[in-house]
Protein backbone atom coordinates (compact mmCIF):
# COMPACT_ATOMS: atom_id res chain seq x y z
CA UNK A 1 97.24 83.09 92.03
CA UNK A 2 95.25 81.59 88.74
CA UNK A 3 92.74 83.45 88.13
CA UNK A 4 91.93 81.09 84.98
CA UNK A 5 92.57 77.28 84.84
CA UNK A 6 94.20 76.51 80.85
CA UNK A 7 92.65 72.70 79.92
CA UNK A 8 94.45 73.25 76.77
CA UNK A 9 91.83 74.18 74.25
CA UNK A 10 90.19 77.09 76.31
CA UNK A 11 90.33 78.32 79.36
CA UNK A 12 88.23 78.56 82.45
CA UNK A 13 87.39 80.90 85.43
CA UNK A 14 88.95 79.33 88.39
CA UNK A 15 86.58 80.17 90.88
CA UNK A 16 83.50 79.80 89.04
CA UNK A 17 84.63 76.45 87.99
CA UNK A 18 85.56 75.07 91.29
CA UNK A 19 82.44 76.82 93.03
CA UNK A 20 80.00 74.68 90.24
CA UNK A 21 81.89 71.41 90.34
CA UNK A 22 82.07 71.81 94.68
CA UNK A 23 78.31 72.14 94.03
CA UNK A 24 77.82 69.38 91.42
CA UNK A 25 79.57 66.73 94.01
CA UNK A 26 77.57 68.13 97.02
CA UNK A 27 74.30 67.69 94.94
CA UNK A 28 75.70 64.03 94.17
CA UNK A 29 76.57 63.11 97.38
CA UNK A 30 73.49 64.55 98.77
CA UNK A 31 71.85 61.64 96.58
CA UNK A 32 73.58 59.06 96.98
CA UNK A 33 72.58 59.46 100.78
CA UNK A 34 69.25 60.19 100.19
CA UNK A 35 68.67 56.86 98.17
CA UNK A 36 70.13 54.66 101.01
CA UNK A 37 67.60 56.44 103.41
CA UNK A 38 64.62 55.68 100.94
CA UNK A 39 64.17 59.74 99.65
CA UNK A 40 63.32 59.80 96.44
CA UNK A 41 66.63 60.58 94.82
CA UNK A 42 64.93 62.43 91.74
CA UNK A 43 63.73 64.99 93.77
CA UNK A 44 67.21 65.85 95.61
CA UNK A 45 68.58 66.08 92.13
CA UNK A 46 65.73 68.60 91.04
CA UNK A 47 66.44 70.46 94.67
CA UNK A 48 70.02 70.57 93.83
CA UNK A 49 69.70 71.93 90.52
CA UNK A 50 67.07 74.02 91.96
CA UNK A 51 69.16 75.30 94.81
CA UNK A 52 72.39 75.78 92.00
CA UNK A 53 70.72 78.50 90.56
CA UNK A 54 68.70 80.00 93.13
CA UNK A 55 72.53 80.28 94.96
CA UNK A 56 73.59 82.00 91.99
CA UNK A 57 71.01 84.41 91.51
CA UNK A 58 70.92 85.25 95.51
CA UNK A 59 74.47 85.50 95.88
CA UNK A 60 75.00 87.98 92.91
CA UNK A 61 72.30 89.97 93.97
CA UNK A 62 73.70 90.27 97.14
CA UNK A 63 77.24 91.18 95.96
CA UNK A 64 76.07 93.68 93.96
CA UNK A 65 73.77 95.53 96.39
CA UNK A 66 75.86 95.09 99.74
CA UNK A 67 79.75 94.46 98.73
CA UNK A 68 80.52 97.75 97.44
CA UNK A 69 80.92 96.96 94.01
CA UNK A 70 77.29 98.95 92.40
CA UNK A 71 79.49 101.09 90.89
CA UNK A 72 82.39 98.95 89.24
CA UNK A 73 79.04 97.84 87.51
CA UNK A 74 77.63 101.02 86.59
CA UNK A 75 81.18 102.51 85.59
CA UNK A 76 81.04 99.11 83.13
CA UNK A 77 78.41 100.87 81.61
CA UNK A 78 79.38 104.07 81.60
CA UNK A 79 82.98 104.34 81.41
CA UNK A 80 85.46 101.46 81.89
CA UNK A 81 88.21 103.42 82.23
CA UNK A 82 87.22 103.66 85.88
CA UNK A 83 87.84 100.29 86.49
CA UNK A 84 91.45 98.71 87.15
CA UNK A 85 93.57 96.49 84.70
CA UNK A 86 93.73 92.75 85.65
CA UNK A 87 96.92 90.52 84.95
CA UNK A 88 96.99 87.19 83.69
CA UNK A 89 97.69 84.15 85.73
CA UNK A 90 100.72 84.23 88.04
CA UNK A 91 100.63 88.55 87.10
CA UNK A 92 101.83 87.58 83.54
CA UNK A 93 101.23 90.87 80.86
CA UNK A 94 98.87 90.11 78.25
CA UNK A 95 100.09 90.77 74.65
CA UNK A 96 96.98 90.25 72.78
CA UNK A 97 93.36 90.43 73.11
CA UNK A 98 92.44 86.96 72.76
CA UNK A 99 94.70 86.08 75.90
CA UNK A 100 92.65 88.38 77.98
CA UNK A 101 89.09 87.07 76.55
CA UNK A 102 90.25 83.38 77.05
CA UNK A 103 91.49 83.71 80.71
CA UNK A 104 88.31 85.87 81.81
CA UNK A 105 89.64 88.70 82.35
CA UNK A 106 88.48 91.34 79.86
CA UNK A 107 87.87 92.29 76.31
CA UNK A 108 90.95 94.44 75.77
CA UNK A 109 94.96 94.35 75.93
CA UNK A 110 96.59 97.39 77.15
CA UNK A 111 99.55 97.56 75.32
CA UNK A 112 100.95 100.25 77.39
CA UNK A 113 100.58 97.97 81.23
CA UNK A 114 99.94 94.85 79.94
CA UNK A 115 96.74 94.81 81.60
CA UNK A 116 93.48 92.99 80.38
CA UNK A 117 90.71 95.98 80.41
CA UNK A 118 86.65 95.92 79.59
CA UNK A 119 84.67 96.91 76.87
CA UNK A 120 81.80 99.09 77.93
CA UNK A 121 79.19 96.36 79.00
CA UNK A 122 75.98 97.00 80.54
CA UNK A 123 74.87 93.49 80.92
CA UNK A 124 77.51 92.18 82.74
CA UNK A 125 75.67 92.41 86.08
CA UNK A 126 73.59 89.61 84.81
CA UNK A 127 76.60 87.69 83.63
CA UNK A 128 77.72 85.27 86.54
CA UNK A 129 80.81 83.40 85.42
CA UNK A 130 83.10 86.21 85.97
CA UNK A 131 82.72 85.92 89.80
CA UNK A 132 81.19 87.97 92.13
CA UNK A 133 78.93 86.42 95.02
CA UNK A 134 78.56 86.63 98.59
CA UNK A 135 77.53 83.14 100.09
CA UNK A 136 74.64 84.30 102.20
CA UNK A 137 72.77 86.02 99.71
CA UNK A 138 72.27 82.48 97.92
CA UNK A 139 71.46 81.00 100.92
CA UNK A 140 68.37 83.50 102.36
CA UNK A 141 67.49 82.46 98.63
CA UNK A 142 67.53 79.19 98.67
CA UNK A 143 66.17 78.29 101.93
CA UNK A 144 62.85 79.27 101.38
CA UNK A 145 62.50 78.44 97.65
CA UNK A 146 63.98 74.88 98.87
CA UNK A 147 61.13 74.49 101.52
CA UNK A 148 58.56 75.47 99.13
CA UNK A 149 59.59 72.57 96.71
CA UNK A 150 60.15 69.98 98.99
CA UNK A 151 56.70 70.62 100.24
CA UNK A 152 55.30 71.07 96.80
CA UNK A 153 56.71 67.60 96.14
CA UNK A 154 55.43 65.80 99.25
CA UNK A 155 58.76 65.15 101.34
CA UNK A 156 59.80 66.24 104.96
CA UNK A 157 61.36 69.77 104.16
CA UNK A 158 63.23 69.81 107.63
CA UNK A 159 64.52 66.52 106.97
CA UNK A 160 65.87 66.75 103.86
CA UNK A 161 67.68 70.17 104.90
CA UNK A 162 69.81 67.85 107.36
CA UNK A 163 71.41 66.72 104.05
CA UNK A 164 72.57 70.31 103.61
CA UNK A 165 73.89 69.98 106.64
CA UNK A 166 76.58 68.31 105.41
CA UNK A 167 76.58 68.89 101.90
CA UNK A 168 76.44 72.94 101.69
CA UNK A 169 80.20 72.76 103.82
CA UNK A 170 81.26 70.28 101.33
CA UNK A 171 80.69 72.12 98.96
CA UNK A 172 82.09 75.43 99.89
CA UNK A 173 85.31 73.57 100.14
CA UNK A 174 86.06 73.76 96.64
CA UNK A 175 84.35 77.21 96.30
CA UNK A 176 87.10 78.61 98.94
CA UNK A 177 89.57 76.83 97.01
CA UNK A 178 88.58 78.72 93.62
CA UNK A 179 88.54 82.05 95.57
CA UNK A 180 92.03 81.53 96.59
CA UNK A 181 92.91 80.83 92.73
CA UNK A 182 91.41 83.70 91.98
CA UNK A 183 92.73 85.93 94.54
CA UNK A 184 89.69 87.27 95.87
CA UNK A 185 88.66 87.34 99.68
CA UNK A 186 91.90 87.94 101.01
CA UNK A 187 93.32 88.43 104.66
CA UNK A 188 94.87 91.50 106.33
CA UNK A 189 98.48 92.15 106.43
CA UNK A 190 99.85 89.43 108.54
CA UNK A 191 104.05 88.81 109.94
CA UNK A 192 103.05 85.34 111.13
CA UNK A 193 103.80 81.87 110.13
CA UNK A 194 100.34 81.48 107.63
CA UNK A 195 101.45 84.57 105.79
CA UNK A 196 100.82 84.52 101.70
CA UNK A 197 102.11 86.84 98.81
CA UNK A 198 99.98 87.36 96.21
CA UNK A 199 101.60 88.58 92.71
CA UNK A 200 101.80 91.80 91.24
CA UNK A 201 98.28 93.03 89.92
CA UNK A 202 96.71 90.48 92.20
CA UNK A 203 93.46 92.33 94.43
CA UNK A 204 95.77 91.95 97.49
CA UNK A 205 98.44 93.84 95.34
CA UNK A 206 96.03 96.43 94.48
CA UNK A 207 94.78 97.33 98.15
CA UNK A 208 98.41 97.39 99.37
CA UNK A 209 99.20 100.21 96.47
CA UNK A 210 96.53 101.77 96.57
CA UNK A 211 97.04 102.14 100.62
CA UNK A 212 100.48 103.02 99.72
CA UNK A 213 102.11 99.84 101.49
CA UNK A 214 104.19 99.02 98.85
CA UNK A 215 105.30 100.55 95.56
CA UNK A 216 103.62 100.04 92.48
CA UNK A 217 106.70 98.31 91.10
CA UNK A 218 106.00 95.38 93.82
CA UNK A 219 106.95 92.13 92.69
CA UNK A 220 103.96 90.80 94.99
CA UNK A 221 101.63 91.91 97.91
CA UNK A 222 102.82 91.67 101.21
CA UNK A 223 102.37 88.80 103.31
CA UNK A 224 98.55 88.79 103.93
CA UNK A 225 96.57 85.94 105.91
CA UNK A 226 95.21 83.09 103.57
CA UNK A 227 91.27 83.54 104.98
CA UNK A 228 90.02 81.82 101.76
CA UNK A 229 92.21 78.66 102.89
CA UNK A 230 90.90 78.81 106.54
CA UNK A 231 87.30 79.03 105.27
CA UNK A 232 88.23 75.97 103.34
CA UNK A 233 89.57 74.04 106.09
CA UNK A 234 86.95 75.26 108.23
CA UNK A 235 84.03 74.50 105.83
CA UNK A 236 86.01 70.63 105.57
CA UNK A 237 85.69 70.26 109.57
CA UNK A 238 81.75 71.14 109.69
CA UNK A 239 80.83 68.99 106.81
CA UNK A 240 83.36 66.37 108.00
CA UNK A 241 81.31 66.66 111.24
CA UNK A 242 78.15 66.85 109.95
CA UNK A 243 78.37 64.06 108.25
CA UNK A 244 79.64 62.04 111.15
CA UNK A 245 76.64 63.23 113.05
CA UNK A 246 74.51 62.34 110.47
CA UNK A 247 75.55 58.64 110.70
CA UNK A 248 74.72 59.12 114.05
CA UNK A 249 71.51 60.16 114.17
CA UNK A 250 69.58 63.50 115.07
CA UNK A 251 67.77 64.68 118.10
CA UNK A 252 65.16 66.44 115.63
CA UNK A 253 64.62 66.84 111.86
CA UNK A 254 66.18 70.19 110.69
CA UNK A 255 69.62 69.53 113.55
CA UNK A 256 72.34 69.35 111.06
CA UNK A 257 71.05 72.09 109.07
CA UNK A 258 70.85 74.05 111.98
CA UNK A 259 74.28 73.23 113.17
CA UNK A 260 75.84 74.21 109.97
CA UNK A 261 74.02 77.50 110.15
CA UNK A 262 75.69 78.22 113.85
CA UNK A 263 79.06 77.05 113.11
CA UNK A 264 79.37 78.53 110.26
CA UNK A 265 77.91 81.48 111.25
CA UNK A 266 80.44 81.74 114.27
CA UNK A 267 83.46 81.31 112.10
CA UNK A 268 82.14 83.50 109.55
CA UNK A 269 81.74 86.22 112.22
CA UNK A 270 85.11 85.75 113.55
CA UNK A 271 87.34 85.12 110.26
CA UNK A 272 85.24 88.61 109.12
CA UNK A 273 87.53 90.76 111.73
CA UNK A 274 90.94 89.37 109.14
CA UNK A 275 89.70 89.56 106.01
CA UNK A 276 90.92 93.03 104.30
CA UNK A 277 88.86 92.75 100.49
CA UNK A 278 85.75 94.93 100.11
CA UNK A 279 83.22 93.72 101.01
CA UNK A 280 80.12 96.07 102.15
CA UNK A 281 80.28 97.82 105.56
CA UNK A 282 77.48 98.70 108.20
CA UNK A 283 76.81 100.43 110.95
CA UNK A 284 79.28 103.04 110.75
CA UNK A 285 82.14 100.19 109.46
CA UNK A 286 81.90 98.08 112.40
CA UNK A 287 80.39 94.80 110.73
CA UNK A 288 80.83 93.42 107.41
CA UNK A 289 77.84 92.45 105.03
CA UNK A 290 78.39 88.39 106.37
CA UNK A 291 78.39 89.66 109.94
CA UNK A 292 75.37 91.27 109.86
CA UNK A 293 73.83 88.31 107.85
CA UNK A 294 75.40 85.90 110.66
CA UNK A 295 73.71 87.32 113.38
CA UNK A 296 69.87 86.84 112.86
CA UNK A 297 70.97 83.12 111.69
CA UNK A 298 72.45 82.29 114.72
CA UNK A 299 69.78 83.65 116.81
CA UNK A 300 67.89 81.39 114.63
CA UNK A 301 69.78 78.20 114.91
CA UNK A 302 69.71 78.78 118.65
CA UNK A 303 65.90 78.84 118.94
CA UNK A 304 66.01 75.62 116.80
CA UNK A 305 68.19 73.89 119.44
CA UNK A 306 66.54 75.30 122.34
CA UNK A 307 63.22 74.08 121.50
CA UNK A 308 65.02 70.73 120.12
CA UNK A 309 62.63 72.03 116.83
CA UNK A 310 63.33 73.26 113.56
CA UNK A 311 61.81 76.56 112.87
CA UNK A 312 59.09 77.36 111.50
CA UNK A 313 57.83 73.92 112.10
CA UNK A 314 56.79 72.43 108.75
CA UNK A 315 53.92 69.69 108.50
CA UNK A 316 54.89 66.67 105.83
């Protein structure tokens, strides 16, 4: 685990930083596509930097309201104490401030744990690079604010999404990636082959004390399942796949967008069941904030396909 990646004079939040530059080449590649095809390739750089922050704003909002952490944010406020200590990359003890404000991870040293802490901050909701999204609040965001440009500027809205097709997955790659650094989004309690530790201190570490599954004198977690890996490899296969159906060609404008939304949606759904961070329950603790989310979007994609039309149908 790293929650922080050192570039030697500073230091960055790992999965903020991957999640931005996983973006950034999506955006790029998006583009470069969208020039061979004769799009204007201004505009998909305005809708990517468009759809960057929209993302951001959705998905915080989101994760704030629906993950279970409203509190951690109001006790930030109120009274940090509440909150837990953090360890430095790898579960290394801090031993000054300055190592805890460089890697991310808090204002203050606890001399006593080793621990980076917070300062009382009431602003820090609004604060985004120190983590903290779910991926379908930026999306129900984005979507609509993207059609609204695209039709604003002129351009097919339906057939520009079937870039995103392709391009959203790609870019989640290197988001998963930084949530692995980071520790977040981890699996269950697993004996099986794909069984990870994470260190001491790490969230996985936390859960298992806390659950009293291990002693807090744990060298590391116990072997959990790596779900942030197998939502990277499964975000590689649909964009991988989009993008060969792209080449292809489409049966109607909006397809690949639409088939991102119900494959993803499927795994989402299923990798859910594994995943043991908290993350917003509903309906009495039987579906996860995603699930719920991943249902009306399927039922969606599957209209789209069983007309053979992207919907709501859009008008150049």
């Amino acid at each position: 685990m790293h929650p922080s990646i050192d570039i030697g004079f500073t230091t960055l939040p790992s999965y903020f930083t991957l999640l931005m530059v996983g973006l950034t080449l999506a955006t790029l590649l998006a583009h470069r596509e969208a020039m061979r095809r004769g799009i204007d390739g201004n505009t998909i750089l305005d809708l990517g930097l468009l759809m960057m922050a929209a993302g951001l704003v959705g998905s915080r909002v989101l994760h704030v309201l629906a993950d279970g952490h409203f509190w951690d944010y109001v006790h930030l406020c109120t009274d940090p104490d509440q909150l837990p200590g953090l360890a430095l990359s790898g579960g290394r003890r801090c031993v000054s401030e300055a190592q805890c404000v460089q890697a991310g991870l808090g204002d203050l040293c606890d001399a006593a744990t080793g621990l980076c802490r917070q300062q009382q901050d009431c602003l820090r909701v609004f604060k985004i690079w120190y983590g903290g999204y779910v991926f379908y609040g930026g999306l129900l965001l984005a979507v609509p604010l993207g059609i609204w440009f695209l039709r604003r500027r002129g351009l097919a809205a339906w057939a520009v999404a079937d870039l995103a097709g392709w391009a959203i997955p790609f870019g989640l790659i290197l988001g998963r990636l930084g949530c692995y650094l980071a520790g977040c989004c981890f699996g269950g309690v697993t004996d099986g082959p794909l069984g990870i530790e994470f260190p001491r201190f790490s969230p996985a570490w936390q859960t298992h004390v806390d659950a009293n599954l291990i002693d807090r004198h744990a060298v590391h977690s116990l072997p959990v399942h790596a779900t942030q890996l197998y939502e990277a490899g499964a975000s590689a296969v649909i964009a991988g796949f989009g993008w060969w159906r792209y080449r292809r060609g489409r049966h109607f404008e909006g397809e690949l967008f639409f088939q991102f939304i119900a494959l993803y949606g499927v795994f989402r759904i299923a990798v859910e069941f594994i995943r043991a961070d908290e993350r917003g329950a509903w309906l009495g603790g039987i579906v996860s904030t995603s699930q719920l989310v991943s249902l009306p979007l399927l039922i969606w994609a599957a209209l789209a396909f069983w007309r053979r039309r992207a919907l709501p149908a859009l008008d150049r």
